[in-house]
C-alpha atoms as a PDB file:
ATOM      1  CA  UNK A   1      41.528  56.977  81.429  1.00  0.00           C
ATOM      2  CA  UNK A   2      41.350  55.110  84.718  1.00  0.00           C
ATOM      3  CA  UNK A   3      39.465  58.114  86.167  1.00  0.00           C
ATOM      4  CA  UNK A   4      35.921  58.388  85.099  1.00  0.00           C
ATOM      5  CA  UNK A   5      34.490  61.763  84.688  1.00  0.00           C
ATOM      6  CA  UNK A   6      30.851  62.192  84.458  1.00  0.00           C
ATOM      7  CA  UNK A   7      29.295  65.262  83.126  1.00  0.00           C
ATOM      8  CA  UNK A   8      26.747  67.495  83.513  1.00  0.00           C
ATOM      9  CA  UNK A   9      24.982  70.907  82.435  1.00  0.00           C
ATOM     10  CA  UNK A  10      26.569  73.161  84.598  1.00  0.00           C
ATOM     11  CA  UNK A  11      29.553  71.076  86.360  1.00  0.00           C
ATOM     12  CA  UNK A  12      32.194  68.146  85.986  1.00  0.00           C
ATOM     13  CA  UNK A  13      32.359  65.925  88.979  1.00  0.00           C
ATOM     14  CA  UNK A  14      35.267  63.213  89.140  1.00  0.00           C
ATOM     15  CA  UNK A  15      34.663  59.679  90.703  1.00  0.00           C
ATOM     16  CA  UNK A  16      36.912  61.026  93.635  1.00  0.00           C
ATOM     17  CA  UNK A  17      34.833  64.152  93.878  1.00  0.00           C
ATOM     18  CA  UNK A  18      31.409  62.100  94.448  1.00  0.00           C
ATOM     19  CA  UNK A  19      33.147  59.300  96.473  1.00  0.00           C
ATOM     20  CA  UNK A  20      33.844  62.652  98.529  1.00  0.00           C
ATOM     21  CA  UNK A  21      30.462  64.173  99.139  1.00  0.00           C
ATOM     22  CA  UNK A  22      29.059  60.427  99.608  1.00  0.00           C
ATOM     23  CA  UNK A  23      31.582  59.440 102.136  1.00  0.00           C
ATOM     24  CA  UNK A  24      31.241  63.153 104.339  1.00  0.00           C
ATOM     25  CA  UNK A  25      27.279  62.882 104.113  1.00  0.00           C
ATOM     26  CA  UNK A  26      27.116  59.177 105.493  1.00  0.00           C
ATOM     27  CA  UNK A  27      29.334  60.791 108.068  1.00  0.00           C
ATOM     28  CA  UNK A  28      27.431  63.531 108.625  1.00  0.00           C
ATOM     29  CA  UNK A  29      24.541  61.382 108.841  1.00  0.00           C
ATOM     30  CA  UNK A  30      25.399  59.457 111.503  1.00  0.00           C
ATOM     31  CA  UNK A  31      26.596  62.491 113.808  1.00  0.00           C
ATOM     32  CA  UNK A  32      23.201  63.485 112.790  1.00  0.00           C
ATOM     33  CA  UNK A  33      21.448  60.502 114.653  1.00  0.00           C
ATOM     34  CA  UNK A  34      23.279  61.720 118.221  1.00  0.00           C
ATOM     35  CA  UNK A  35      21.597  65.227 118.822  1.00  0.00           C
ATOM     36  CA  UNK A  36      18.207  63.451 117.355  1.00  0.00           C
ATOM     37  CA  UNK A  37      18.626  60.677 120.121  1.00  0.00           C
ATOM     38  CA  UNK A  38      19.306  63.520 122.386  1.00  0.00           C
ATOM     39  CA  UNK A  39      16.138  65.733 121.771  1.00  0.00           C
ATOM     40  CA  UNK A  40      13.980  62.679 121.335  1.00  0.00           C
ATOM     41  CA  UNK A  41      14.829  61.832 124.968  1.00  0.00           C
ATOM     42  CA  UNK A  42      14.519  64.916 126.377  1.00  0.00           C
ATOM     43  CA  UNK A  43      11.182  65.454 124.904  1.00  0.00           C
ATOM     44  CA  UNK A  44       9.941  61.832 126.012  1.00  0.00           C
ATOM     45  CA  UNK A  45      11.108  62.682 129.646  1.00  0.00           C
ATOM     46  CA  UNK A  46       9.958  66.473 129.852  1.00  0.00           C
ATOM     47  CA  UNK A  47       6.958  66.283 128.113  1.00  0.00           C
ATOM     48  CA  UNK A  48       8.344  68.433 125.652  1.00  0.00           C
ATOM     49  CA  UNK A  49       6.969  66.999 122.726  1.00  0.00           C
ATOM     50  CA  UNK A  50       3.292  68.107 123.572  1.00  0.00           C
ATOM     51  CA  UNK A  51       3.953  71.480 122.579  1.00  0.00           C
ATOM     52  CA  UNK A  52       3.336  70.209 118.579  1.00  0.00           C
ATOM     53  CA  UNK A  53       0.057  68.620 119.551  1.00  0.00           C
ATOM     54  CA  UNK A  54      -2.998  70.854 117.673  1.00  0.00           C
ATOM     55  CA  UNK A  55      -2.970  72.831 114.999  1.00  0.00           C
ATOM     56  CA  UNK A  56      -0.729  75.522 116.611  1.00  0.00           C
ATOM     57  CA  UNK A  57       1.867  72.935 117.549  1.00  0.00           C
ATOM     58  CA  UNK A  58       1.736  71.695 114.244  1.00  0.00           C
ATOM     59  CA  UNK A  59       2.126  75.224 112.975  1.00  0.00           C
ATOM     60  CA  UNK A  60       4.967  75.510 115.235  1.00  0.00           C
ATOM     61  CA  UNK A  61       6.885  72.230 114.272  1.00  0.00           C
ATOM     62  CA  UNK A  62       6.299  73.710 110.277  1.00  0.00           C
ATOM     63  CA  UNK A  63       7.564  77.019 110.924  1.00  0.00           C
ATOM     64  CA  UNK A  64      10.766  76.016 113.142  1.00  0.00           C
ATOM     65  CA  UNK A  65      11.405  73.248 110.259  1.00  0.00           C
ATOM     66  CA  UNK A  66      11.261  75.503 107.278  1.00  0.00           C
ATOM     67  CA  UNK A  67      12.978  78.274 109.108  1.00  0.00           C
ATOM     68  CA  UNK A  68      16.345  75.755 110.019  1.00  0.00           C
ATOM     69  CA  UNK A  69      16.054  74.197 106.373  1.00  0.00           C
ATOM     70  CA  UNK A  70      16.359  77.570 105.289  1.00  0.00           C
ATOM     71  CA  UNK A  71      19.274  78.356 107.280  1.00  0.00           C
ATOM     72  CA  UNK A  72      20.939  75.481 106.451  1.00  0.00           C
ATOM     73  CA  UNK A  73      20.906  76.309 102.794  1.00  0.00           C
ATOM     74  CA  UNK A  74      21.807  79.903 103.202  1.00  0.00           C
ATOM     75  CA  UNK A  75      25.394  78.424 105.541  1.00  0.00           C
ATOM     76  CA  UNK A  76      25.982  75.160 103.766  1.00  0.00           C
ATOM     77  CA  UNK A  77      28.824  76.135 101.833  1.00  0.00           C
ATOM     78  CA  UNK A  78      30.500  77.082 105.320  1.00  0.00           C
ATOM     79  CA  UNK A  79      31.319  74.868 108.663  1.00  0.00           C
ATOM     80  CA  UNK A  80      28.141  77.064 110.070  1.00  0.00           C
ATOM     81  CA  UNK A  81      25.703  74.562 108.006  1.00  0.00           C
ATOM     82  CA  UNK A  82      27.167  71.505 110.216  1.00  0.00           C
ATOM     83  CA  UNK A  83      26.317  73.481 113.062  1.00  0.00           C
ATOM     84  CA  UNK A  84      22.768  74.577 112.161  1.00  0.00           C
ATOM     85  CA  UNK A  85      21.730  71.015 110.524  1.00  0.00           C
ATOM     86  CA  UNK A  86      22.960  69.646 113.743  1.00  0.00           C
ATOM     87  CA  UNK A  87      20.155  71.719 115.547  1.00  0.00           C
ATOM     88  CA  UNK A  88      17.947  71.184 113.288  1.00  0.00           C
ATOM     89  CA  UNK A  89      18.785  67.079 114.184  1.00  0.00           C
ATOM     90  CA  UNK A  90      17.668  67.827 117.892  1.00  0.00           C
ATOM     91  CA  UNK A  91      14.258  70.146 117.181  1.00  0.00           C
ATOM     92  CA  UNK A  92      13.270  67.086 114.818  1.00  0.00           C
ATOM     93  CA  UNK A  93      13.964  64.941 117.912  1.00  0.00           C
ATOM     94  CA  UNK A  94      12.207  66.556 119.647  1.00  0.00           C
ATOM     95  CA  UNK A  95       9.187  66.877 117.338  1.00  0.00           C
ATOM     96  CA  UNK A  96       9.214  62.756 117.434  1.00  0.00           C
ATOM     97  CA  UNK A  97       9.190  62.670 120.830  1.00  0.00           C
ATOM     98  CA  UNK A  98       5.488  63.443 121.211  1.00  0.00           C
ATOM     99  CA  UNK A  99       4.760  60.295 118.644  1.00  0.00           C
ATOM    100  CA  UNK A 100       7.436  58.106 120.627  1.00  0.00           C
ATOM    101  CA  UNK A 101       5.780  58.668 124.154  1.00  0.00           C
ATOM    102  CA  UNK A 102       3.000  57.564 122.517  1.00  0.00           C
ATOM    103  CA  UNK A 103       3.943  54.391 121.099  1.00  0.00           C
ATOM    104  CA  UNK A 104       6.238  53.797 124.542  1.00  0.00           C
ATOM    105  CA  UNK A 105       2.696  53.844 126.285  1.00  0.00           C
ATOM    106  CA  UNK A 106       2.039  50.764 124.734  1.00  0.00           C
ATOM    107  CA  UNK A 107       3.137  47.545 127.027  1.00  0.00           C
ATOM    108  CA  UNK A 108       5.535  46.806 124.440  1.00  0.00           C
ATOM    109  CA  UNK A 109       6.282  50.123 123.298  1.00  0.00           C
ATOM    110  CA  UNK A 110      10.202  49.969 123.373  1.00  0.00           C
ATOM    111  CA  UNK A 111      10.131  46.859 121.031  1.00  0.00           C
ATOM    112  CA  UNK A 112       7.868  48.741 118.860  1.00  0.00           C
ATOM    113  CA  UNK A 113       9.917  51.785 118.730  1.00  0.00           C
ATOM    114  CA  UNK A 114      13.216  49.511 118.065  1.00  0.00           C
ATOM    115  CA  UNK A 115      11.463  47.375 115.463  1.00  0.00           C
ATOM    116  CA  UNK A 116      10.790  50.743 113.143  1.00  0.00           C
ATOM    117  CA  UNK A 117      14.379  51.712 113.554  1.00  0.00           C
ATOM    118  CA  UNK A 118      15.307  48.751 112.636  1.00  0.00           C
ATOM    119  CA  UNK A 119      12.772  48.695 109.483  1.00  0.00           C
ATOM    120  CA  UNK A 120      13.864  52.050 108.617  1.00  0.00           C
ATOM    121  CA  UNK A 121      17.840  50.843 108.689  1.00  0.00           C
ATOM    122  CA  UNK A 122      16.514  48.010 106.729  1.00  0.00           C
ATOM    123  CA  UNK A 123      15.103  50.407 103.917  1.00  0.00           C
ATOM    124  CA  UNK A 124      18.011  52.979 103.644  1.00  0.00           C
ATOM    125  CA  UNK A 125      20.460  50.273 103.282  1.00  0.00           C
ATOM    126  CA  UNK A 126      18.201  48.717 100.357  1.00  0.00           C
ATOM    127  CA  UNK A 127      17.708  51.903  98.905  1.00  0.00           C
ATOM    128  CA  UNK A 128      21.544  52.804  99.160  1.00  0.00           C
ATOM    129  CA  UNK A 129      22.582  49.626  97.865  1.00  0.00           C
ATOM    130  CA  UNK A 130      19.892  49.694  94.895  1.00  0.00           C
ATOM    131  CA  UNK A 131      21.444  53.729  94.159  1.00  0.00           C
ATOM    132  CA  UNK A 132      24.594  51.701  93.223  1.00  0.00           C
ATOM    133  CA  UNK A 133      23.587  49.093  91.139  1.00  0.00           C
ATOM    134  CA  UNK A 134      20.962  51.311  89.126  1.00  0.00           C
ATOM    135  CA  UNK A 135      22.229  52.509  86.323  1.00  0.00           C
ATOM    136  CA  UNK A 136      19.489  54.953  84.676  1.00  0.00           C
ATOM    137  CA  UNK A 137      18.921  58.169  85.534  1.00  0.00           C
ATOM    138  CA  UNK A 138      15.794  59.065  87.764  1.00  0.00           C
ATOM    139  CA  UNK A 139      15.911  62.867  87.542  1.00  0.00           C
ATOM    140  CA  UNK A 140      12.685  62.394  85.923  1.00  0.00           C
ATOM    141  CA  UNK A 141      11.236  60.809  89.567  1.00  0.00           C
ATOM    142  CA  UNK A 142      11.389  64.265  91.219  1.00  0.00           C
ATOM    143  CA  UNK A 143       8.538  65.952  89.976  1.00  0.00           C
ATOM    144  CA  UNK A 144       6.296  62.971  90.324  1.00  0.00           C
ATOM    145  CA  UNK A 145       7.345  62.605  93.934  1.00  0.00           C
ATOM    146  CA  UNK A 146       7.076  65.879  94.421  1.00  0.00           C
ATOM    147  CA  UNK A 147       3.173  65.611  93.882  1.00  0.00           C
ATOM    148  CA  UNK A 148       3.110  62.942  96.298  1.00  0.00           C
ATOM    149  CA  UNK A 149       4.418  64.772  98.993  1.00  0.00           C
ATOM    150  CA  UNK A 150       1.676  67.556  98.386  1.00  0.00           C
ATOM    151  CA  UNK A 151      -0.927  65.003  98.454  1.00  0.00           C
ATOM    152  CA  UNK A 152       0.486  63.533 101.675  1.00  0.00           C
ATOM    153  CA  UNK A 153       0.537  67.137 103.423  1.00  0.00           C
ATOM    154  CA  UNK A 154      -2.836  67.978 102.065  1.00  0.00           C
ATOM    155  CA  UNK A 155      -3.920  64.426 103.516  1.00  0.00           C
ATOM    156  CA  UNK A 156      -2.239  65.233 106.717  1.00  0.00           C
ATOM    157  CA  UNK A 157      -4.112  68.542 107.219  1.00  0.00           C
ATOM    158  CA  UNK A 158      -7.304  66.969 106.372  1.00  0.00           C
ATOM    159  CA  UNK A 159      -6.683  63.877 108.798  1.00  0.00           C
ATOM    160  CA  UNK A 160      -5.888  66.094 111.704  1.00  0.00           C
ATOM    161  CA  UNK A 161      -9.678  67.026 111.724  1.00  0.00           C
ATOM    162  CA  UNK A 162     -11.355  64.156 111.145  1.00  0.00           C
ATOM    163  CA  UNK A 163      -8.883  62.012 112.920  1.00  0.00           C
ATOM    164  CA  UNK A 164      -9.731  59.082 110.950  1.00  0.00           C
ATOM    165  CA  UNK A 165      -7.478  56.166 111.950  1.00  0.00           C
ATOM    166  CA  UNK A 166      -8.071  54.629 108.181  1.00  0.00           C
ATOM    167  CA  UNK A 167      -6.759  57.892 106.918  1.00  0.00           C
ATOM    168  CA  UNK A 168      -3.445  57.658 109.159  1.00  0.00           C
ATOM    169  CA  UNK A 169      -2.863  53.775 108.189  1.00  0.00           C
ATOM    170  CA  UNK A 170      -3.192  55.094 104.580  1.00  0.00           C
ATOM    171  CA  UNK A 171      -0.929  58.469 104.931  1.00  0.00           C
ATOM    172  CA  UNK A 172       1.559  56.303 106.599  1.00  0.00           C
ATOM    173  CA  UNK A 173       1.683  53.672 104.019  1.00  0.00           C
ATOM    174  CA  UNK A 174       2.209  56.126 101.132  1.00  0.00           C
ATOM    175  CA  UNK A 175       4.609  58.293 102.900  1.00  0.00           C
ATOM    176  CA  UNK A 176       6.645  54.919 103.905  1.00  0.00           C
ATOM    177  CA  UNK A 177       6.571  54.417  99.896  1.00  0.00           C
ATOM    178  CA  UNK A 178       7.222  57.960  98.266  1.00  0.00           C
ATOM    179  CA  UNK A 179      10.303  58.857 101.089  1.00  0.00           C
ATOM    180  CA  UNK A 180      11.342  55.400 100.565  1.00  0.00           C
ATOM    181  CA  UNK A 181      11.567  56.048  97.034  1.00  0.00           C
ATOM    182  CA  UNK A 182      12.719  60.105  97.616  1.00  0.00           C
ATOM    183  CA  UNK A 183      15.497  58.269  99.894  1.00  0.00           C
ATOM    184  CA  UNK A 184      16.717  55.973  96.267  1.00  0.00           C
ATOM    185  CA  UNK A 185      16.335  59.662  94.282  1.00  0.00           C
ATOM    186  CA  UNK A 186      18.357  61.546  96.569  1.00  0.00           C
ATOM    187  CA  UNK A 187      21.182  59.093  96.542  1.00  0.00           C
ATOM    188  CA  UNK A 188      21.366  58.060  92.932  1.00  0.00           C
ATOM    189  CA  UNK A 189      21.971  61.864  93.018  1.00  0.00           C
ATOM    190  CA  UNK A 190      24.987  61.894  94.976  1.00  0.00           C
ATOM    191  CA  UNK A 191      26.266  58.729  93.137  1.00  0.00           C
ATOM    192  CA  UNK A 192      26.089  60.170  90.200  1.00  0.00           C
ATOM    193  CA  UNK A 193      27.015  63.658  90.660  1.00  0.00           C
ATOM    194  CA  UNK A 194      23.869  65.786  90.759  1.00  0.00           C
ATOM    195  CA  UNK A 195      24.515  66.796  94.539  1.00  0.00           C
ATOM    196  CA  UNK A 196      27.800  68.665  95.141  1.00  0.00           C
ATOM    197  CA  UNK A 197      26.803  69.298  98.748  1.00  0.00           C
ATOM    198  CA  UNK A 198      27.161  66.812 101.905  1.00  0.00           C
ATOM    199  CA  UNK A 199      25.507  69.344 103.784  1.00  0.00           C
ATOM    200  CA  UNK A 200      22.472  69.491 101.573  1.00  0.00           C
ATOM    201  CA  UNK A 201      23.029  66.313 100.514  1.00  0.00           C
ATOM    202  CA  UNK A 202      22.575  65.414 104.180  1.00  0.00           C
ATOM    203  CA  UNK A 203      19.553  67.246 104.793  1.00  0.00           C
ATOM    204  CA  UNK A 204      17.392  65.670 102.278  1.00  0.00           C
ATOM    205  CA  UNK A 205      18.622  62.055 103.148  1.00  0.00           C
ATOM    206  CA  UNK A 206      17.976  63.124 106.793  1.00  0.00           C
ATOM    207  CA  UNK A 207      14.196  64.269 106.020  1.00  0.00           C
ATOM    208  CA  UNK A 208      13.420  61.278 103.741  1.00  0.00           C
ATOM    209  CA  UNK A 209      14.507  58.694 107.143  1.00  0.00           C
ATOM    210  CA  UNK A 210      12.682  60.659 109.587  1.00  0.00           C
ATOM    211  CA  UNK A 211       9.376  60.131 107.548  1.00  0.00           C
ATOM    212  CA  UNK A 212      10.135  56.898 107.172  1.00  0.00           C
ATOM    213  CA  UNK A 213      10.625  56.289 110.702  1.00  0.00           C
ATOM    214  CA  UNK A 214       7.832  57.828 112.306  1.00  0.00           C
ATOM    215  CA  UNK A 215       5.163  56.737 109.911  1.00  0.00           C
ATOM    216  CA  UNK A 216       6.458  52.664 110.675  1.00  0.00           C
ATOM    217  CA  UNK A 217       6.401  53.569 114.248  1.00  0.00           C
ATOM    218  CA  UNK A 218       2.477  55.344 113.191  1.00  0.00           C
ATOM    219  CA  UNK A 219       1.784  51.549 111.652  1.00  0.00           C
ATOM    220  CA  UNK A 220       3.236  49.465 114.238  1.00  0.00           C
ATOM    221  CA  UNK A 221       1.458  51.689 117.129  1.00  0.00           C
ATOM    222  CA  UNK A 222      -1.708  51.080 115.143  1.00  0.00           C
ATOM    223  CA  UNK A 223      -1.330  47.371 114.411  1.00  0.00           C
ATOM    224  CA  UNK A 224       0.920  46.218 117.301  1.00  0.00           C
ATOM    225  CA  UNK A 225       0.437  48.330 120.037  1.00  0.00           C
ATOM    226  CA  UNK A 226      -0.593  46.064 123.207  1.00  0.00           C
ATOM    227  CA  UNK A 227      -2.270  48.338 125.996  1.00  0.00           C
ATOM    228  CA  UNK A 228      -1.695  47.702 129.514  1.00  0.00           C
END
């Protein structure tokens, strides 16, 4: 058969069909990047992004995250997810502005802001182009990644109080390598057939590149920020 069929517990997914959700999420993806760009500006020029400074903003920026993620999975079968992952793009903009204005404080802030989207670009293409090539299954990566990402919120929480700069080079470090390696998981997924949703499919491949992002840009404002 020239058409290869993979199968799975509870669903049979054609090369066309996966080559479909892959192609609509990198689209989706991209449109994703616009309304982030948007509220990331708009944060950095109102000041908007102070209001997830503390432990209420913080509590804030957790509550309005989980409550769009949520929405998005309750409309994703329907155009309505586009819309409401498309505003979740521009509250997560706006929840990086606050660490953006930051590192654009620095003298050469804009480089150092440019230099983690660029590292970030750098990893998802690695990590896309390694989801092809691999040809084992890494289903079994999800739990143990899973624990990371508890130890890295637990860390977070902790840091927050003591605001130990050591503790934020190391909480940046692993969450650079556990959403770097979440980013390979979720993909191999969609090559291989375990996501059937672009929407969802976007969501998680959105979520693993923002943490990326902004803990390079943590890193680089640590270790290359020049002041004034």
């Amino acid at each position: 058969m020239n058409e290869q069929v993979q199968t799975f517990d509870y669903y049979v997914l054609s090369a066309e069909q996966r080559n479909r959700v892959m192609r609509n999420t990198y689209w989706l993806l991209a449109l994703s990047m616009v309304p982030t760009v948007l509220g990331a500006w708009l944060g950095v020029y109102a000041g908007l992004g102070q209001i997830f400074s503390g432990g209420l903003g913080m509590i804030l920026m957790l509550a309005g995250a989980f409550g769009f993620i949520y929405a998005i999975e309750r409309t994703k079968e329907s155009i309505t997810g586009v819309y409401v992952l498309l505003g979740f793009t521009f509250f997560m903009g706006l929840v990086l502005s606050r660490m953006i204005a930051m590192v654009l404080g620095f003298k050469n802030g804009a480089d150092l802001v440019m230099t983690a989207f660029g590292g970030t670009a750098g990893v998802f293409f690695l990590m896309a182009s390694l989801s092809t090539v691999i040809k084992r299954d890494l289903s079994g990566m999800n739990k143990w990644l899973m624990v990371g990402v508890i130890m890295l919120i637990v860390g977070s929480v902790i840091n927050m109080f003591t605001q130990s700069s050591t503790g934020m080079i190391v909480i940046s470090m692993l969450s650079i390598a556990i959403f770097s390696a979440y980013m390979l998981y979720d993909l191999k997924q969609i090559v291989d057939g375990g996501e059937t949703n672009y929407i969802s499919a976007t969501l998680t491949l959105y979520l693993d590149i923002v943490n990326v992002f902004q803990s390079l840009l943590a890193l680089l404002g640590i270790f290359g920020g020049e002041r004034e």
